[in-house]
PDB file of N, CA and C in Angstrom:
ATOM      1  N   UNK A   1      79.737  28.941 -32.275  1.00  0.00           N
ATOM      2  CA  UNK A   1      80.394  29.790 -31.294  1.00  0.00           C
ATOM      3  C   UNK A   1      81.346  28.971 -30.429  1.00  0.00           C
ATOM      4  N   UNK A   2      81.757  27.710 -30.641  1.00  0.00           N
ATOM      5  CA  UNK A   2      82.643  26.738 -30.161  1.00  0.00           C
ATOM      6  C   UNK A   2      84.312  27.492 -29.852  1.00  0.00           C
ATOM      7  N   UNK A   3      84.382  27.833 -28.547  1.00  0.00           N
ATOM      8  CA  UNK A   3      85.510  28.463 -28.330  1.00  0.00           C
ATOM      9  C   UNK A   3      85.524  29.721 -28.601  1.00  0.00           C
ATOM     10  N   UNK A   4      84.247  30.513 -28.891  1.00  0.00           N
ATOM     11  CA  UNK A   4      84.705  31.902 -28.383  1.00  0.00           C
ATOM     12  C   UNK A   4      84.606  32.642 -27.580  1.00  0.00           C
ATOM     13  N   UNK A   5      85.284  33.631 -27.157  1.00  0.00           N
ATOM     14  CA  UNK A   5      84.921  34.143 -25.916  1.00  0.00           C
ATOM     15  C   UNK A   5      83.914  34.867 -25.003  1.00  0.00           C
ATOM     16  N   UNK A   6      82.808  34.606 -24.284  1.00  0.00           N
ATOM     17  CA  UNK A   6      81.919  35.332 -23.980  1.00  0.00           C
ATOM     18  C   UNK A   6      82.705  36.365 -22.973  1.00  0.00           C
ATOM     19  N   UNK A   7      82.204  37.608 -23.586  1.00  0.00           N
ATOM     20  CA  UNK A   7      82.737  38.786 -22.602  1.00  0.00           C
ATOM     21  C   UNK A   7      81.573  39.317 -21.812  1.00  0.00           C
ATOM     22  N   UNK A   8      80.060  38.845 -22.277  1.00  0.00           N
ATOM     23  CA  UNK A   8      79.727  39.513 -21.119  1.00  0.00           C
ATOM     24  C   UNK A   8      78.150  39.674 -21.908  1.00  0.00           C
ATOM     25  N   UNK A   9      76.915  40.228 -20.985  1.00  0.00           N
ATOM     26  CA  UNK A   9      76.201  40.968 -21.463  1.00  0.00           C
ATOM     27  C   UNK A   9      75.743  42.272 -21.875  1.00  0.00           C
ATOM     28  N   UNK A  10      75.326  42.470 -22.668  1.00  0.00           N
ATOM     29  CA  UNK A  10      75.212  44.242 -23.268  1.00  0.00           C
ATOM     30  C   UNK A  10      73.567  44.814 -23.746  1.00  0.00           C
ATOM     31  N   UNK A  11      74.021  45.716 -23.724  1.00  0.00           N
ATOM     32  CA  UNK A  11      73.012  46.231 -24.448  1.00  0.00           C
ATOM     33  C   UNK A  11      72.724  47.459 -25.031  1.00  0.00           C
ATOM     34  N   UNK A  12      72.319  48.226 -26.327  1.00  0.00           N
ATOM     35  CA  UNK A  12      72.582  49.065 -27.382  1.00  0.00           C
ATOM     36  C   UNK A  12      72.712  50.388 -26.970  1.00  0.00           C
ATOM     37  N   UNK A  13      73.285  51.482 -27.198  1.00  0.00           N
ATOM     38  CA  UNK A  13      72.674  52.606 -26.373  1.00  0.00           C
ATOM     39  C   UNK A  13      71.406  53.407 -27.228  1.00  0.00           C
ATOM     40  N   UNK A  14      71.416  53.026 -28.103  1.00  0.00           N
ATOM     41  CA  UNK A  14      70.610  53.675 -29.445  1.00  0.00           C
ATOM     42  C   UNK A  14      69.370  52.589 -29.299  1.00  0.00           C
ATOM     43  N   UNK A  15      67.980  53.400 -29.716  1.00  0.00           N
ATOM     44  CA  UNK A  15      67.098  52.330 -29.676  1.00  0.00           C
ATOM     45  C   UNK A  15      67.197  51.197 -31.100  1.00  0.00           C
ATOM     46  N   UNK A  16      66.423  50.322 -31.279  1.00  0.00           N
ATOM     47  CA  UNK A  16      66.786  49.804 -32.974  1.00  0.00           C
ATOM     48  C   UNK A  16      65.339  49.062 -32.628  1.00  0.00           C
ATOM     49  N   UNK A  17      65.359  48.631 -33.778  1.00  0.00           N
ATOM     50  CA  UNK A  17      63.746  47.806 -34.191  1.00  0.00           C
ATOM     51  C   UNK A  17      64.472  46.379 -34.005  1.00  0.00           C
ATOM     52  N   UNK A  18      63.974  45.312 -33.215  1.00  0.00           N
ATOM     53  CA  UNK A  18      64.086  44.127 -33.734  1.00  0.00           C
ATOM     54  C   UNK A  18      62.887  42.961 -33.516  1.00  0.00           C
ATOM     55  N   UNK A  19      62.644  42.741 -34.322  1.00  0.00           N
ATOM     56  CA  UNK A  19      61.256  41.818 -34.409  1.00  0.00           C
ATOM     57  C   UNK A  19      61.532  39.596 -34.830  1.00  0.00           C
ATOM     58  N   UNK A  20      60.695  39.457 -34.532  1.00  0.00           N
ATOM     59  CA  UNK A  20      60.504  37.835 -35.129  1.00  0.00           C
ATOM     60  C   UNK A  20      60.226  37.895 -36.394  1.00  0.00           C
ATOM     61  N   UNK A  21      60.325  37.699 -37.428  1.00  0.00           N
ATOM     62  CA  UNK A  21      59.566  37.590 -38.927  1.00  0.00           C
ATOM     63  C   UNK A  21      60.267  36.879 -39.781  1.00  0.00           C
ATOM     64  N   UNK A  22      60.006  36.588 -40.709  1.00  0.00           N
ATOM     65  CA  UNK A  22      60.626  35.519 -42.209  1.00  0.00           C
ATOM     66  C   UNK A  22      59.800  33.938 -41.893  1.00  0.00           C
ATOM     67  N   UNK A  23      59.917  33.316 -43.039  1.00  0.00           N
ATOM     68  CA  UNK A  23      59.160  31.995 -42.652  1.00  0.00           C
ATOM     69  C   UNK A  23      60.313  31.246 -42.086  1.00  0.00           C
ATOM     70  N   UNK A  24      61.149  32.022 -41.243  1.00  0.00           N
ATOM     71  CA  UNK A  24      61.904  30.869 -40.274  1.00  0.00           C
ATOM     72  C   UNK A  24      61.939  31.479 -38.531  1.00  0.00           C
ATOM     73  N   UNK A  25      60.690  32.197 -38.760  1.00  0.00           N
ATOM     74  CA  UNK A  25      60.880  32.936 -37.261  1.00  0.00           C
ATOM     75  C   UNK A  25      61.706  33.202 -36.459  1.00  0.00           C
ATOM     76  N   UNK A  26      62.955  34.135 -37.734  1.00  0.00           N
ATOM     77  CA  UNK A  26      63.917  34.441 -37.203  1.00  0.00           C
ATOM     78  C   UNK A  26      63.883  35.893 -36.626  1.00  0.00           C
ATOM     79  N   UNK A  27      64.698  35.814 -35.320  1.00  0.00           N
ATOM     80  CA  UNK A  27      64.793  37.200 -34.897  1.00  0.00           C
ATOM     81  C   UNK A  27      65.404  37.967 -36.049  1.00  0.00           C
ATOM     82  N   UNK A  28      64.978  39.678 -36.645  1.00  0.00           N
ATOM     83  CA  UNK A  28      65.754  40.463 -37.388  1.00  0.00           C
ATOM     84  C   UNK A  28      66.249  41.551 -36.296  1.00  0.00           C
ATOM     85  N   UNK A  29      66.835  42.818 -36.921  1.00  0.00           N
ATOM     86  CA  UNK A  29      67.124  43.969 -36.302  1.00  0.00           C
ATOM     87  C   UNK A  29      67.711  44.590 -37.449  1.00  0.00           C
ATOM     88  N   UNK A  30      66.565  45.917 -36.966  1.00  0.00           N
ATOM     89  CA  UNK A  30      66.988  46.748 -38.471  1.00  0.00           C
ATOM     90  C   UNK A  30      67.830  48.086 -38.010  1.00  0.00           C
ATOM     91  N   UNK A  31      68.663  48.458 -39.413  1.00  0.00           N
ATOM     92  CA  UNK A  31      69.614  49.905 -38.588  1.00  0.00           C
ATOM     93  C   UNK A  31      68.613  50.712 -38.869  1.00  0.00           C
ATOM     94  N   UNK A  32      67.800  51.094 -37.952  1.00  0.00           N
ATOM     95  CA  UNK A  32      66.687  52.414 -37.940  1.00  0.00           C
ATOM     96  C   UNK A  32      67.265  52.787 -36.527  1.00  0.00           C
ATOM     97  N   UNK A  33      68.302  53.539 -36.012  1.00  0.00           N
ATOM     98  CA  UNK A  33      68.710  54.251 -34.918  1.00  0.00           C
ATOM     99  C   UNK A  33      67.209  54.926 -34.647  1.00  0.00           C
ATOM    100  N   UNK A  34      66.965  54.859 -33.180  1.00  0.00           N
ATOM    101  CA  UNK A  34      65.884  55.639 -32.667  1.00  0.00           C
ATOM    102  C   UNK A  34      64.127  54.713 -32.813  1.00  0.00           C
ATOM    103  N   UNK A  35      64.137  53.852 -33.014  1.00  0.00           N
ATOM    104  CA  UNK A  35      63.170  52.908 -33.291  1.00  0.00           C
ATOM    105  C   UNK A  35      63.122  51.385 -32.464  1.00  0.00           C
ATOM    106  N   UNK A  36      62.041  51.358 -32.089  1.00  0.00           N
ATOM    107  CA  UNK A  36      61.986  50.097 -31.018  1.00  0.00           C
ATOM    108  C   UNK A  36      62.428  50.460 -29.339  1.00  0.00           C
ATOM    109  N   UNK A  37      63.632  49.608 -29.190  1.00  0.00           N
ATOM    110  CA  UNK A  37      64.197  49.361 -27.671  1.00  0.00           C
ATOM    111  C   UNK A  37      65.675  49.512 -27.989  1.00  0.00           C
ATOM    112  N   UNK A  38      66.315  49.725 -26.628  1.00  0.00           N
ATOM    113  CA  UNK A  38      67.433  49.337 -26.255  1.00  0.00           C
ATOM    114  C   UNK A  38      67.692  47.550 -26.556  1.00  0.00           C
ATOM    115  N   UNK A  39      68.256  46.957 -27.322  1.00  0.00           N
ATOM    116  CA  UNK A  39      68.534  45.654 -27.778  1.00  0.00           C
ATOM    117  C   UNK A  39      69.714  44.972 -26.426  1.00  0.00           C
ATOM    118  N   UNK A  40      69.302  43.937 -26.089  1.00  0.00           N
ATOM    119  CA  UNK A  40      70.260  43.250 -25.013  1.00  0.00           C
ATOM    120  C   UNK A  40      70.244  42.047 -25.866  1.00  0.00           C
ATOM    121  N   UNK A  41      71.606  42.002 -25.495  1.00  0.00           N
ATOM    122  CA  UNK A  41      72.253  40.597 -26.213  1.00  0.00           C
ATOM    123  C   UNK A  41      73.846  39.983 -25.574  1.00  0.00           C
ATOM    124  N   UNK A  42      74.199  38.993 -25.896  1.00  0.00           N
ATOM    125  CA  UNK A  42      75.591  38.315 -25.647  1.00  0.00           C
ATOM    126  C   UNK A  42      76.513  39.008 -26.335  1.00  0.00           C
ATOM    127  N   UNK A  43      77.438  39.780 -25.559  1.00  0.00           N
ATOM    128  CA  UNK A  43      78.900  39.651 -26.585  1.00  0.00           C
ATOM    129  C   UNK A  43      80.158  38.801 -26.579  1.00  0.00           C
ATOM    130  N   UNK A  44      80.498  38.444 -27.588  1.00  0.00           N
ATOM    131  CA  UNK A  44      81.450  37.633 -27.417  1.00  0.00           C
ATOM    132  C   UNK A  44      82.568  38.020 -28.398  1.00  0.00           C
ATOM    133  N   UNK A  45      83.954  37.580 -28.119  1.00  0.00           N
ATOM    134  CA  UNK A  45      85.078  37.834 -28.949  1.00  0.00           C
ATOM    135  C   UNK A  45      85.384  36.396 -29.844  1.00  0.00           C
ATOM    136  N   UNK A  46      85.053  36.780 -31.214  1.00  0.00           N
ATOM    137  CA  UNK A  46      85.478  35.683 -32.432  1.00  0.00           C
ATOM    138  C   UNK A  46      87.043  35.932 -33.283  1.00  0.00           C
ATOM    139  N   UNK A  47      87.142  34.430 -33.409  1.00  0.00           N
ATOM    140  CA  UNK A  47      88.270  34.595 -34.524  1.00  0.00           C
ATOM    141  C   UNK A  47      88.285  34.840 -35.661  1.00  0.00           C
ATOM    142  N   UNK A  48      88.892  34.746 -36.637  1.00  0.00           N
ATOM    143  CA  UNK A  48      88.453  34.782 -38.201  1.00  0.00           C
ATOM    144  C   UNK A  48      87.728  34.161 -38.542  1.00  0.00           C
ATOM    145  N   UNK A  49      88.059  32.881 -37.987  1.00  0.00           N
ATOM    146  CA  UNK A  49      87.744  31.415 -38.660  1.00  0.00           C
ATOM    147  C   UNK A  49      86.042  31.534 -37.981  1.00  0.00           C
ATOM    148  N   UNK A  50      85.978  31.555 -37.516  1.00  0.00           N
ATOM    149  CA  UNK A  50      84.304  31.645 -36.169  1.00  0.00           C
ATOM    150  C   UNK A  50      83.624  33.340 -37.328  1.00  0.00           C
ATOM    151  N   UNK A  51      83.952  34.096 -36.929  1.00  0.00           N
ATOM    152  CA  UNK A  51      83.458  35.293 -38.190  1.00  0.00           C
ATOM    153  C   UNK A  51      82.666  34.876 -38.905  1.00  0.00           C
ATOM    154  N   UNK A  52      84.063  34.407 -40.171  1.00  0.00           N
ATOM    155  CA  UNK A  52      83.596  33.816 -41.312  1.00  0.00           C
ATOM    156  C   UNK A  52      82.241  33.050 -41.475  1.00  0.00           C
ATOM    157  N   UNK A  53      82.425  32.378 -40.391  1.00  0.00           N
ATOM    158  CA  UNK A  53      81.515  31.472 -40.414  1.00  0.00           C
ATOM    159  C   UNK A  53      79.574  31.627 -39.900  1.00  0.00           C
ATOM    160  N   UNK A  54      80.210  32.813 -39.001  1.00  0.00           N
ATOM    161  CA  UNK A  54      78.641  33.388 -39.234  1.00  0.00           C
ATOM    162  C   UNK A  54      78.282  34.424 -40.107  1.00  0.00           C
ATOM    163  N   UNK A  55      79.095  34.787 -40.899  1.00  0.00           N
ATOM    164  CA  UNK A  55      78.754  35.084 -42.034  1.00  0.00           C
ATOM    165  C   UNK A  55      78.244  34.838 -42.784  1.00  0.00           C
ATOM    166  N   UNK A  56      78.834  33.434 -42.566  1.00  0.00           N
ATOM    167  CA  UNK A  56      77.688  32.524 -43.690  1.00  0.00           C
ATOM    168  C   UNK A  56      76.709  32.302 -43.264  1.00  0.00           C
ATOM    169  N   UNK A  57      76.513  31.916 -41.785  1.00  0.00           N
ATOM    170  CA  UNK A  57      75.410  31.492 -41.470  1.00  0.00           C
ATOM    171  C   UNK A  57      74.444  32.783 -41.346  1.00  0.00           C
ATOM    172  N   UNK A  58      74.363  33.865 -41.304  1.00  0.00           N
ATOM    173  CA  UNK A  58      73.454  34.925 -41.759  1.00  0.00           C
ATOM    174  C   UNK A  58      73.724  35.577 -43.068  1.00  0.00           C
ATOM    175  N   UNK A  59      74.291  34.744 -44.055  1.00  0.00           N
ATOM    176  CA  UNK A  59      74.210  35.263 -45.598  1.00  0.00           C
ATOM    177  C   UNK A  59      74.721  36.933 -45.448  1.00  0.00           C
ATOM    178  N   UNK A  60      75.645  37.252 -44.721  1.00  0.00           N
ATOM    179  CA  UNK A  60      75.919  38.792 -44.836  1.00  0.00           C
ATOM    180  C   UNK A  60      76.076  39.343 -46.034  1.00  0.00           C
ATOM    181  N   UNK A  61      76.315  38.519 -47.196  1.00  0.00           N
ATOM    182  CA  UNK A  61      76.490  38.908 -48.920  1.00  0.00           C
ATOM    183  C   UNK A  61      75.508  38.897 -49.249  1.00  0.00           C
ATOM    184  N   UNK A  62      74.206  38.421 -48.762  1.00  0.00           N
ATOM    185  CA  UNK A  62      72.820  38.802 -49.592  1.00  0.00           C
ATOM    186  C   UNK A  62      72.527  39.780 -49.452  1.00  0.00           C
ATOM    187  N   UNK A  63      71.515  39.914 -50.665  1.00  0.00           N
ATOM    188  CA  UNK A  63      71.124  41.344 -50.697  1.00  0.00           C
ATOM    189  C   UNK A  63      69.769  41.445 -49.582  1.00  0.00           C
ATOM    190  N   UNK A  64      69.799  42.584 -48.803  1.00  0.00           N
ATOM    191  CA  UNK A  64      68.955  42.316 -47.415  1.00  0.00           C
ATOM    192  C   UNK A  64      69.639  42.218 -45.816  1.00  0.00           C
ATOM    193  N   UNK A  65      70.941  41.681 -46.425  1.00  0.00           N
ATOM    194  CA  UNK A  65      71.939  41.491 -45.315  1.00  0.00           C
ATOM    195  C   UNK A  65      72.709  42.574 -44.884  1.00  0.00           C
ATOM    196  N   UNK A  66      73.097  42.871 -43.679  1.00  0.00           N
ATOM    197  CA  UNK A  66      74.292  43.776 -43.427  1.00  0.00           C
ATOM    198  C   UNK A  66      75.184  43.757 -42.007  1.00  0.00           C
ATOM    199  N   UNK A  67      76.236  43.828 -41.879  1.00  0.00           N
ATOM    200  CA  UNK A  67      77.241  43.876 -41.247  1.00  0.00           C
ATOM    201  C   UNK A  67      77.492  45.330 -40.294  1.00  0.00           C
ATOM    202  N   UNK A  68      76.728  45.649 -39.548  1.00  0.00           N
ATOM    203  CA  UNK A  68      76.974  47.123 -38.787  1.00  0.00           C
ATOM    204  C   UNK A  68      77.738  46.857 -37.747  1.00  0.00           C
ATOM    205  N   UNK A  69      78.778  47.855 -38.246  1.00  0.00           N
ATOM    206  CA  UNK A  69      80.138  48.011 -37.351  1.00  0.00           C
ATOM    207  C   UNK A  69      80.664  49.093 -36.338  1.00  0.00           C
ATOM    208  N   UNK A  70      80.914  48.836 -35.077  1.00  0.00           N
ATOM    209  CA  UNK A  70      80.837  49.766 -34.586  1.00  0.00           C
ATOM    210  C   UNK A  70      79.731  50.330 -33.897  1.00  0.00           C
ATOM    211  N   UNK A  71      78.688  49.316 -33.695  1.00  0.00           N
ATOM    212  CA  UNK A  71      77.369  50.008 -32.792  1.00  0.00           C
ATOM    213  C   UNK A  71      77.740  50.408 -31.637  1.00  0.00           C
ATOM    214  N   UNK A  72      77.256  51.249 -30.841  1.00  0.00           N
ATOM    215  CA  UNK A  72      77.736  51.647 -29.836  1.00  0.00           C
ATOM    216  C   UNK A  72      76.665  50.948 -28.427  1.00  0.00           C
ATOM    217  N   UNK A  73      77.404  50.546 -27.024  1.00  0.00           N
ATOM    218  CA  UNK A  73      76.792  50.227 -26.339  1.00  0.00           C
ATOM    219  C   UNK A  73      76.291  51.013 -25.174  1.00  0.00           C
ATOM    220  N   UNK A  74      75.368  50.791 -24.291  1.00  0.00           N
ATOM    221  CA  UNK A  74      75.400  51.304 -23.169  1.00  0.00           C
ATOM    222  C   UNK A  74      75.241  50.323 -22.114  1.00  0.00           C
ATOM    223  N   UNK A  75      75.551  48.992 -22.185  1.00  0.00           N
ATOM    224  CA  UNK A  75      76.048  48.622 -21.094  1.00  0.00           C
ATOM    225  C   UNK A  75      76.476  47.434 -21.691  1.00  0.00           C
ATOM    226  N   UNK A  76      77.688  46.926 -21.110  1.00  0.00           N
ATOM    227  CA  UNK A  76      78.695  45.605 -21.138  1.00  0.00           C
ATOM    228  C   UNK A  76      80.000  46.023 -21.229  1.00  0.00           C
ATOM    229  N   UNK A  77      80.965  44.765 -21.293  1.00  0.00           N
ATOM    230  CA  UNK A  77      82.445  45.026 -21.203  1.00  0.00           C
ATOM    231  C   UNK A  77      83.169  45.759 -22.362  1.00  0.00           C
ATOM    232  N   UNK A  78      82.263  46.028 -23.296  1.00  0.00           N
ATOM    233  CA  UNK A  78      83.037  46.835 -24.070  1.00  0.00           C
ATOM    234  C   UNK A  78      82.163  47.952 -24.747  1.00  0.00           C
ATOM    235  N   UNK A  79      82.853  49.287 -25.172  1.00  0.00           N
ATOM    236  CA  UNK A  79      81.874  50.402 -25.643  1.00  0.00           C
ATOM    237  C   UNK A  79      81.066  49.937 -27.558  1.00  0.00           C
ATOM    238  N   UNK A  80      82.130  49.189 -27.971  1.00  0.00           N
ATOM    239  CA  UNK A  80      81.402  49.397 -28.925  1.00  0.00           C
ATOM    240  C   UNK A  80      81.243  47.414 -29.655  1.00  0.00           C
ATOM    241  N   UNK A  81      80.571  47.316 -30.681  1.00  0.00           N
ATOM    242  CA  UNK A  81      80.418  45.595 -31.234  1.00  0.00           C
ATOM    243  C   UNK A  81      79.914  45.788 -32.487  1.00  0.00           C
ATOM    244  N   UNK A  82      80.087  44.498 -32.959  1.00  0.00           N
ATOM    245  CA  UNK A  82      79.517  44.288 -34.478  1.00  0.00           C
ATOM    246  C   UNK A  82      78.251  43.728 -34.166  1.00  0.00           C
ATOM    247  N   UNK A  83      77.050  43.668 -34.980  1.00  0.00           N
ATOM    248  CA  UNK A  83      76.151  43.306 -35.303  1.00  0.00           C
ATOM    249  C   UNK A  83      75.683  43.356 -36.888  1.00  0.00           C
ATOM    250  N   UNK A  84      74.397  42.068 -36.747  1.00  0.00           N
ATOM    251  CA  UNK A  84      74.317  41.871 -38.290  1.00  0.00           C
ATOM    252  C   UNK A  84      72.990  42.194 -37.986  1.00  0.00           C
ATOM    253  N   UNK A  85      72.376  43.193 -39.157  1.00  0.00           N
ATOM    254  CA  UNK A  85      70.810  43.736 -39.574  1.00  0.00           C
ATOM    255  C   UNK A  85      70.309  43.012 -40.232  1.00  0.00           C
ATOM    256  N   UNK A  86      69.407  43.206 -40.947  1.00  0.00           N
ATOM    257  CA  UNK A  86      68.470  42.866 -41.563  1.00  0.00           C
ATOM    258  C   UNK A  86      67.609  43.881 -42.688  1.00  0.00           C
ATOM    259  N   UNK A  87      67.228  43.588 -43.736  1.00  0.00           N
ATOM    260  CA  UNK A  87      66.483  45.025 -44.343  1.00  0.00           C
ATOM    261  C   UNK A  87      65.091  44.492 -44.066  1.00  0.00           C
ATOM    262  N   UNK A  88      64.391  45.410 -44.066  1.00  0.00           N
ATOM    263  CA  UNK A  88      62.992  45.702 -43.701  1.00  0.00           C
ATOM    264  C   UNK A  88      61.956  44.472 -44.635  1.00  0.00           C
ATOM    265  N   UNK A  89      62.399  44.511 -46.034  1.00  0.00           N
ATOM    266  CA  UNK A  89      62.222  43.650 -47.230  1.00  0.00           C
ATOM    267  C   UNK A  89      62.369  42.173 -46.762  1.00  0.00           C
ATOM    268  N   UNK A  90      63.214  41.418 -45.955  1.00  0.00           N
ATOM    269  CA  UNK A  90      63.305  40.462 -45.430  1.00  0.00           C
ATOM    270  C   UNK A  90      62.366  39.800 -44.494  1.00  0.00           C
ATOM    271  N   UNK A  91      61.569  41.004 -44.022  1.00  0.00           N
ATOM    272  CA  UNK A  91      60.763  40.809 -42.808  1.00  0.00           C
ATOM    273  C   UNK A  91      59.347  40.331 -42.907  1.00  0.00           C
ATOM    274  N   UNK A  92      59.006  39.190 -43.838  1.00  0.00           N
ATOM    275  CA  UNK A  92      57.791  39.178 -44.192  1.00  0.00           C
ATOM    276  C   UNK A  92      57.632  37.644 -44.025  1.00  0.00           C
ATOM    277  N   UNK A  93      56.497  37.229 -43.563  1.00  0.00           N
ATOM    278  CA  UNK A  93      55.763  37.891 -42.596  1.00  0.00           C
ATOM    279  C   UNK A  93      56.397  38.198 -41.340  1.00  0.00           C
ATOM    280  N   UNK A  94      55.876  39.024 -40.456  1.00  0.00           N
ATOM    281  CA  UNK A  94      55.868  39.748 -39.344  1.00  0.00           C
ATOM    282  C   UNK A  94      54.985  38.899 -38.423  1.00  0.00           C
ATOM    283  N   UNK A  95      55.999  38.023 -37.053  1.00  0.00           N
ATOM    284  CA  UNK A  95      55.382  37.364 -36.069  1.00  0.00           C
ATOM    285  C   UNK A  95      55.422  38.075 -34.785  1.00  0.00           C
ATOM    286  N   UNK A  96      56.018  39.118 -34.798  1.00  0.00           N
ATOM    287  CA  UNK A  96      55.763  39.904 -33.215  1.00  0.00           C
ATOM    288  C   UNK A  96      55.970  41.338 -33.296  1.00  0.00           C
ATOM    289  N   UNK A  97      55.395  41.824 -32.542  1.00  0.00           N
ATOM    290  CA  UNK A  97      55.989  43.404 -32.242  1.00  0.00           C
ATOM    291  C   UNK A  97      57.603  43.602 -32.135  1.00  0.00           C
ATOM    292  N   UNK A  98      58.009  45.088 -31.699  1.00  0.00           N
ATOM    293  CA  UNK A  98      59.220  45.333 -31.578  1.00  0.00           C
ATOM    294  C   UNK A  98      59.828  44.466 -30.161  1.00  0.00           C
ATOM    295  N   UNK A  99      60.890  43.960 -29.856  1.00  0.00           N
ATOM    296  CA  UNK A  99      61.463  43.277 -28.906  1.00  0.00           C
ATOM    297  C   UNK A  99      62.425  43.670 -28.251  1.00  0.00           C
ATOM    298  N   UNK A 100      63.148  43.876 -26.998  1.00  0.00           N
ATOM    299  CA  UNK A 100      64.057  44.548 -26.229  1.00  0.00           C
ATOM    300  C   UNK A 100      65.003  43.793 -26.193  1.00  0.00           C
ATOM    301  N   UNK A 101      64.711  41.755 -26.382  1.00  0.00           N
ATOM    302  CA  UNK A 101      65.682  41.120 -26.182  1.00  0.00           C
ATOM    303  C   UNK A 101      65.215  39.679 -26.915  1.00  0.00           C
ATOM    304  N   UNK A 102      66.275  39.036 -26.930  1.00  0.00           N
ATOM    305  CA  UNK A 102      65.380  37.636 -27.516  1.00  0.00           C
ATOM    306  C   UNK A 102      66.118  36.876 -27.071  1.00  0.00           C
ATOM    307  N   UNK A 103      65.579  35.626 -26.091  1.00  0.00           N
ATOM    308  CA  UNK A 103      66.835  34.113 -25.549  1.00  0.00           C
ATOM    309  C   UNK A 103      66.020  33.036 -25.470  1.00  0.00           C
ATOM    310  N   UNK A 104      66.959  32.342 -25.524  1.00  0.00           N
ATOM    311  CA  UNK A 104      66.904  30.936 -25.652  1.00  0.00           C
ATOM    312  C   UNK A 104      65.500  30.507 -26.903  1.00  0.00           C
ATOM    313  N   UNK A 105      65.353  31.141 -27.683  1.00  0.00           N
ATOM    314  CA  UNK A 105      64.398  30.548 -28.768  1.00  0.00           C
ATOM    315  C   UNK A 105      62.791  31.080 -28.471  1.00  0.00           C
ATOM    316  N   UNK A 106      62.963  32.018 -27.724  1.00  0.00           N
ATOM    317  CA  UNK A 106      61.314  32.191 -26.812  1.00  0.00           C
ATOM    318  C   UNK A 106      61.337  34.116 -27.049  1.00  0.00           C
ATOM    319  N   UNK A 107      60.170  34.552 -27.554  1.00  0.00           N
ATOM    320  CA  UNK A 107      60.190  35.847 -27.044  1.00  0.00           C
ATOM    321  C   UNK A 107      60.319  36.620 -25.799  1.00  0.00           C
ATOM    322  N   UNK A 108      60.795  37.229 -25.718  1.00  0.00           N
ATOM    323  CA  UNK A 108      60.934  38.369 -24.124  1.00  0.00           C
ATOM    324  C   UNK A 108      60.548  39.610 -24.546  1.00  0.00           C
ATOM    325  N   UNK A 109      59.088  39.974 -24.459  1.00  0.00           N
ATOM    326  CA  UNK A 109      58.970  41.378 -24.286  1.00  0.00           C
ATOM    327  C   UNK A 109      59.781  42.522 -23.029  1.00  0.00           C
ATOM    328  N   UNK A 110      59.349  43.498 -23.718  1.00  0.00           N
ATOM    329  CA  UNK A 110      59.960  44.515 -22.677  1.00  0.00           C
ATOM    330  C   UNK A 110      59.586  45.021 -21.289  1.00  0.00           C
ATOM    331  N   UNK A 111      60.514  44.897 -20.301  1.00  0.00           N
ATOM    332  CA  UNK A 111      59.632  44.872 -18.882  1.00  0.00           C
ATOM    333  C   UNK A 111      59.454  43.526 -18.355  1.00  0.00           C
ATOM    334  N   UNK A 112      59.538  42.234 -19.292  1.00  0.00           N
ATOM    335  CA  UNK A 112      59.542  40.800 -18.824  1.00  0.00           C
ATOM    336  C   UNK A 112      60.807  40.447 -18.984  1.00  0.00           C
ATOM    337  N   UNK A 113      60.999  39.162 -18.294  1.00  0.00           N
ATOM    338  CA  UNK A 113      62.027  38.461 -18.556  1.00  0.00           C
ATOM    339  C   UNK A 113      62.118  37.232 -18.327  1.00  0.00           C
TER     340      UNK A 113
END
């Protein structure tokens, strides 16, 4: 993320599932609109070159992977953002419940911070 622009914090207006799971205890988030929490996260504005590149770094061409465009927000500097999912199939094992937010490498349930 070297040089891109942070615009701000946000967060989803739609609920979504996002959990810890895979043997790299990576945060996922699945497109199940209406499931879990409101998701808070960083938005930031990328270039091509920065894109690309987390593209790769979340395999968006695997199968399991996906690119959702256009999520809509209900709060931050802009109405709408990209985000990358996860399929359900990816999620194994399962290290936490559903999550509202996830920083700095540590879980944040909902209601904590």
């Amino acid at each position: 993320m070297n040089g891109a622009a942070f615009l701000g914090n946000c967060r989803t207006r739609e609920r979504f599932p996002m959990l810890i799971a895979g043997p790299r205890f990576a945060p996922m988030m699945f497109n199940e609109p209406g499931v879990g929490f409101q998701v808070a996260g960083e938005l930031y504005e990328v270039d091509d070159r920065t894109l690309s590149r987390l593209h790769a770094i979340v395999s968006v061409s695997a199968p399991g992977s996906l690119r959702r465009s256009r999520l809509r927000l209900s709060k931050g500097p802009s109405p709408v953002a990209q985000v990358y999912m996860k399929s359900r199939l990816l999620a194994d094992p399962v290290h936490s419940g559903y999550l509202a937010c996830y920083n700095d490498w540590r879980f944040v349930l909902p209601g904590r911070t």
